[in-house]
N, C-alpha and C. Protein backbone atom coordinates (compact mmCIF):
# COMPACT_ATOMS: atom_id res chain seq x y z
N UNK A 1 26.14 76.46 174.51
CA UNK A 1 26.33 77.14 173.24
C UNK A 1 26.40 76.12 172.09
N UNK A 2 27.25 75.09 172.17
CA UNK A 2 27.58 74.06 171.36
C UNK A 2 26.49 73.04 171.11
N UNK A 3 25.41 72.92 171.74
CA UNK A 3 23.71 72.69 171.77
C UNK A 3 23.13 73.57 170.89
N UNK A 4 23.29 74.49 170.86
CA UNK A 4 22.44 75.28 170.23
C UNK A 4 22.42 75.45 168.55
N UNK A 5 23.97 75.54 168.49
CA UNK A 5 24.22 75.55 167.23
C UNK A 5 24.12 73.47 166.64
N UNK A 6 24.19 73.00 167.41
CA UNK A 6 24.41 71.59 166.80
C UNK A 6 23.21 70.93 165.47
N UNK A 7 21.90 71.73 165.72
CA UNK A 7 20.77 71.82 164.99
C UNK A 7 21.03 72.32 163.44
N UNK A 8 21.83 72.97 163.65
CA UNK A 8 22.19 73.73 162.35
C UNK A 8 23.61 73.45 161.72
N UNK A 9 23.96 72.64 162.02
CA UNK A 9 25.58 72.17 161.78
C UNK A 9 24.98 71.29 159.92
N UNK A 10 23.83 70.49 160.11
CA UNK A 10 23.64 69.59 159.21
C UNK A 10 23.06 70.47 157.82
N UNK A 11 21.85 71.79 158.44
CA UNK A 11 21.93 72.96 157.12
C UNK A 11 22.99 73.19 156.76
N UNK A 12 23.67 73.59 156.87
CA UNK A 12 25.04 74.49 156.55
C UNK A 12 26.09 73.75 155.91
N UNK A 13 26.27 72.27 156.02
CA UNK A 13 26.48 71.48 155.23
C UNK A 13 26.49 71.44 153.95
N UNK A 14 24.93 70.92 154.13
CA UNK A 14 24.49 70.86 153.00
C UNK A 14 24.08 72.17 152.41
N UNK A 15 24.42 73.71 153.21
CA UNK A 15 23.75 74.81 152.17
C UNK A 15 25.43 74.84 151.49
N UNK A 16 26.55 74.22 152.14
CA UNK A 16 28.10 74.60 151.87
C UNK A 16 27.80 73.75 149.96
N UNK A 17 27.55 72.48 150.88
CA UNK A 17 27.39 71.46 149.19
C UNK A 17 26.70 72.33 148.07
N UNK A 18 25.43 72.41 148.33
CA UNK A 18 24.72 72.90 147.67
C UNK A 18 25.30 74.24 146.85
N UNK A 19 26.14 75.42 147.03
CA UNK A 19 26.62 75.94 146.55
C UNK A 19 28.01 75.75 146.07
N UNK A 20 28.79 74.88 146.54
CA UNK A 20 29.83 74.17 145.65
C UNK A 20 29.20 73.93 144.36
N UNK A 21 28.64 72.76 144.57
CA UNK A 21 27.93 72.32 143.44
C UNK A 21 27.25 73.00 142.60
N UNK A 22 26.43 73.96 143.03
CA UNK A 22 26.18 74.89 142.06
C UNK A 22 27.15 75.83 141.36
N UNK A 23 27.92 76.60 141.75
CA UNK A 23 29.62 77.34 141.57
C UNK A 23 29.69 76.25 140.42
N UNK A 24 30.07 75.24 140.58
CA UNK A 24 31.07 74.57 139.32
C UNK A 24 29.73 74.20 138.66
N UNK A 25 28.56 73.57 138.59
CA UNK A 25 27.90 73.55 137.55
C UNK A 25 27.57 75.22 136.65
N UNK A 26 27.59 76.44 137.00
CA UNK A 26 27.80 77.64 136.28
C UNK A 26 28.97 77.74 135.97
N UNK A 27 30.67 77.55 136.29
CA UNK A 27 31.05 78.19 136.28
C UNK A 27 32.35 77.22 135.77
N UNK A 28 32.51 75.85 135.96
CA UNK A 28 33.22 74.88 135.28
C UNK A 28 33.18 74.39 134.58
N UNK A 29 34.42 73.19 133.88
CA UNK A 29 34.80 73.16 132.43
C UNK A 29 33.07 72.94 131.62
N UNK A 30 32.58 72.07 132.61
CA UNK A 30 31.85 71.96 131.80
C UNK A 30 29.81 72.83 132.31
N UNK A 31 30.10 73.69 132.48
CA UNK A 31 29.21 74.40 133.63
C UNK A 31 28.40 75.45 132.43
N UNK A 32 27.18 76.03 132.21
CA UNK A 32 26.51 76.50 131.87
C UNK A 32 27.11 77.88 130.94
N UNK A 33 27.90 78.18 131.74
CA UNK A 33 28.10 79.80 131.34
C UNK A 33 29.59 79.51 130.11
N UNK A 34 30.05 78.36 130.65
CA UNK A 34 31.25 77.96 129.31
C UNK A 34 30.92 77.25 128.31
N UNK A 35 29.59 77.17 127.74
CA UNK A 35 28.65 76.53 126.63
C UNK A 35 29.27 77.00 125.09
N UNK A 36 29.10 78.71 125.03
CA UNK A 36 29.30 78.93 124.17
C UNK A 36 30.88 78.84 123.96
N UNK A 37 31.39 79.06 124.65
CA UNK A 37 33.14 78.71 124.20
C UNK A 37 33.31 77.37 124.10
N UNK A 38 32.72 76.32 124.62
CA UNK A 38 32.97 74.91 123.92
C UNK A 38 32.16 74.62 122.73
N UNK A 39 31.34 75.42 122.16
CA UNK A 39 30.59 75.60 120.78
C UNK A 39 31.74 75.63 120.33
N UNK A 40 32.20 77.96 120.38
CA UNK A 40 33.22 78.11 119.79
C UNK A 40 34.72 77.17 119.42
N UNK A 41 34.58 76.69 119.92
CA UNK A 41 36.30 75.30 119.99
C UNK A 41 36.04 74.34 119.22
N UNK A 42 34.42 74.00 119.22
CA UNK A 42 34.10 72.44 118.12
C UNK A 42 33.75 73.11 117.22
N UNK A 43 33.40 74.45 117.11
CA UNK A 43 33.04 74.78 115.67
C UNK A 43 34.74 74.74 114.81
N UNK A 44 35.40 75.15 115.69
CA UNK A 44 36.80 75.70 115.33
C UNK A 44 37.93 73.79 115.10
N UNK A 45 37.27 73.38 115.78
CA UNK A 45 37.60 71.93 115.57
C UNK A 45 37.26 71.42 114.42
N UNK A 46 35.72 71.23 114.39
CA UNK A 46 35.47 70.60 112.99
C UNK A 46 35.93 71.18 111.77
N UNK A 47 35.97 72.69 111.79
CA UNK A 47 36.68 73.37 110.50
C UNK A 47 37.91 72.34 110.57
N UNK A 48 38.93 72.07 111.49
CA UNK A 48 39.85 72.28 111.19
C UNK A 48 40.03 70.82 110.58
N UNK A 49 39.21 69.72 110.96
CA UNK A 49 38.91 68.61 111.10
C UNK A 49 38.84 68.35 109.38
N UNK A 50 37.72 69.46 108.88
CA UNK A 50 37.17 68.99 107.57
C UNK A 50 38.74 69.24 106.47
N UNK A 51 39.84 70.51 106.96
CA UNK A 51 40.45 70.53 106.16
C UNK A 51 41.37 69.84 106.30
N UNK A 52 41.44 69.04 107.23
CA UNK A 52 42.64 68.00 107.42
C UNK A 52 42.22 66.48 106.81
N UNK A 53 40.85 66.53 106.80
CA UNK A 53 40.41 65.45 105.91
C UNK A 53 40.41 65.68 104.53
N UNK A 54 39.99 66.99 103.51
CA UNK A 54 40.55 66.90 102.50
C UNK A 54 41.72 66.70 101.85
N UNK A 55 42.88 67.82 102.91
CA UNK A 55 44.18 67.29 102.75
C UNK A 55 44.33 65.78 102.58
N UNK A 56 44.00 65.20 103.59
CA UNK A 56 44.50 63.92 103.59
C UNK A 56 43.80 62.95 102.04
N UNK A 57 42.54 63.19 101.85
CA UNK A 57 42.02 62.50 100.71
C UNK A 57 42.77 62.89 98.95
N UNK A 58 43.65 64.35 99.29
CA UNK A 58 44.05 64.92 97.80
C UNK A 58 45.46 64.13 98.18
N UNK A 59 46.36 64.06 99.37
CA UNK A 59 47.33 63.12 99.53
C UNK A 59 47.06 61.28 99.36
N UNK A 60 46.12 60.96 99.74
CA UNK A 60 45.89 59.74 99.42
C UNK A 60 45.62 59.36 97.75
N UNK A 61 45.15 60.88 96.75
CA UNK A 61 45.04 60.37 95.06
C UNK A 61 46.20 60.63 94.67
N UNK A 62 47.20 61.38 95.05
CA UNK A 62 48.39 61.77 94.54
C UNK A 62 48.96 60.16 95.06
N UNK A 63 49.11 59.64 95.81
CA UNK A 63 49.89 58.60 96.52
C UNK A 63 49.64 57.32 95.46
N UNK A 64 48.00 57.67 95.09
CA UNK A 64 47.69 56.14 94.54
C UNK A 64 48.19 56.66 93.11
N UNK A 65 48.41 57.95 92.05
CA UNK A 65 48.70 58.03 90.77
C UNK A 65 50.25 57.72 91.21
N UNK A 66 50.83 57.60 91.99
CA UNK A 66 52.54 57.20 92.04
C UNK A 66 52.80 55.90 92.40
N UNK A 67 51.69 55.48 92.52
CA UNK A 67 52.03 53.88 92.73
C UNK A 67 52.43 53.08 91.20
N UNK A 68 53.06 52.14 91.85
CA UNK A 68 53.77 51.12 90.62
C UNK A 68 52.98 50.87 89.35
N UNK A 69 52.05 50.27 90.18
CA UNK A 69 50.93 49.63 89.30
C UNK A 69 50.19 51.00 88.19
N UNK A 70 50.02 51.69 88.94
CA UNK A 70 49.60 52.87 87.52
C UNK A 70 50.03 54.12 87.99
N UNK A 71 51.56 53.87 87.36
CA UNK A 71 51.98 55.33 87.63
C UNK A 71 51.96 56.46 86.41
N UNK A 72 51.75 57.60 87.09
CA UNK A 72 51.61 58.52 86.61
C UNK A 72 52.68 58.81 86.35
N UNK A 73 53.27 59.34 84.97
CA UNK A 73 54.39 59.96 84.54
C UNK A 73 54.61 61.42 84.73
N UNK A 74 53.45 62.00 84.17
CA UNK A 74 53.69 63.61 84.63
C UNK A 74 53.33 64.10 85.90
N UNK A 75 52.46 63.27 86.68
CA UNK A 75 52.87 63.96 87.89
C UNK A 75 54.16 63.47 88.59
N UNK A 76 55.10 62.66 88.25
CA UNK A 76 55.96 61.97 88.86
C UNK A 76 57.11 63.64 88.66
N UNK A 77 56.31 63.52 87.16
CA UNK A 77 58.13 64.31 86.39
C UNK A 77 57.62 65.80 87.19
N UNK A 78 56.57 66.31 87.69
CA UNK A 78 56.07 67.33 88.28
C UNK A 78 56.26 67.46 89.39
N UNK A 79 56.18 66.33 90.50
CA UNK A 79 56.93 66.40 91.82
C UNK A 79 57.70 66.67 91.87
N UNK A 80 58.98 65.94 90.97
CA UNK A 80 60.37 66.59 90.87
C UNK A 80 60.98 67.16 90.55
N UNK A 81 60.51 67.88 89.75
CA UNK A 81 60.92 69.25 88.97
C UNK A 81 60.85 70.40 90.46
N UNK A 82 59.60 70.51 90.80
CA UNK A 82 59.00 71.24 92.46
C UNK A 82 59.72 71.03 93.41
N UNK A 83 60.36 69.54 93.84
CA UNK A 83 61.30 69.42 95.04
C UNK A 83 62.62 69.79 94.80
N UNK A 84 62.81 69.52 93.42
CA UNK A 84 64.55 69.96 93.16
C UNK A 84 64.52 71.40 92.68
N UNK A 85 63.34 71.46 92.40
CA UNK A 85 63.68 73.38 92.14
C UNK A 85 63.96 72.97 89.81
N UNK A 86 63.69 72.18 89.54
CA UNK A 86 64.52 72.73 87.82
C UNK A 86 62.96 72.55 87.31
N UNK A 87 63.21 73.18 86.10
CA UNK A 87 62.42 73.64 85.14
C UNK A 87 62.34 72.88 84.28
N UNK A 88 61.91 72.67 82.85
CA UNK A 88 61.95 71.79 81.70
C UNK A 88 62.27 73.14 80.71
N UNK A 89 63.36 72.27 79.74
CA UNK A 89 63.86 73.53 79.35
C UNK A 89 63.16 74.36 77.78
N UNK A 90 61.70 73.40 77.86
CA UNK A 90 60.42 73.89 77.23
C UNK A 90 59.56 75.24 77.71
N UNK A 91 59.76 74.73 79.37
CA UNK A 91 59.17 75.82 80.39
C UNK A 91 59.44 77.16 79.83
N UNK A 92 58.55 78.08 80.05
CA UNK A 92 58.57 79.62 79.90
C UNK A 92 58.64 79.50 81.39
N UNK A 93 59.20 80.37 81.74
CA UNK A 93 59.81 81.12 83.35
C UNK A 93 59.25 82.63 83.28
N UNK A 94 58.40 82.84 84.39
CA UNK A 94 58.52 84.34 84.24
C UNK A 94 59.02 84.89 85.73
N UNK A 95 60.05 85.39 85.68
CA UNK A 95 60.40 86.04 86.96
C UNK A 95 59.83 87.54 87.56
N UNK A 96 59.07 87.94 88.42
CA UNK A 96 58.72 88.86 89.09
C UNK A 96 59.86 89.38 89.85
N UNK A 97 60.13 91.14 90.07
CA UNK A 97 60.47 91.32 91.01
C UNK A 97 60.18 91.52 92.55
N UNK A 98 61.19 91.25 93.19
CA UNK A 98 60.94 90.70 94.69
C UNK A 98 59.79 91.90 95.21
N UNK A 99 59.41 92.13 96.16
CA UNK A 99 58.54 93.47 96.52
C UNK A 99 59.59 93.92 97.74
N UNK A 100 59.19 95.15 97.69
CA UNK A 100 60.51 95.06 99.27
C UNK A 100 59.87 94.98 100.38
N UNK A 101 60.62 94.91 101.13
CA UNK A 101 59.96 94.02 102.73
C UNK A 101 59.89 95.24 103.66
């Protein structure tokens, strides 16, 4: 019996490989059928990419108008007015009421 089948031990192998390997090339991280969702993720990446680079370039001009060498006065006196919460007592204030929740 164990003759008979021994001929076919080496197909079956390789038909086992052969469909492993195929399974994860369709069907893993990086396998045919998950194409468009790793589109979807770098599309969703680079968005997020581009607005983290503007951020960072409108933080890098604000950084350089507060530097020593040429500082900016009104945006200085404008940061801090914003972090401490006060007004200039030139300011017009207009208060809205709250909306209810």
């Amino acid at each position: 019996m164990l003759a008979r089948i021994r001929p076919y031990v080496p197909t079956a192998l390789f038909a086992a490989l052969l469909f492993y390997f195929g399974y994860h090339a369709l069907t893993g991280d990086r396998g045919v059928l998950t194409r468009r969702q790793r589109q979807e993720t770098l599309a969703e990446r680079q968005a997020l990419l581009d607005r983290l680079t503007a951020e960072r370039a409108r933080l890098e001009r604000e950084a350089r108008l507060l530097d020593g060498r040429s500082l900016s006065r009104d945006l200085v006196e404008e940061r801090a007015r914003l972090r401490l919460g006060y007004a200039d007592p030139r300011d017009i204030v207009v208060r809205f009421p709250r909306a209810p929740s």
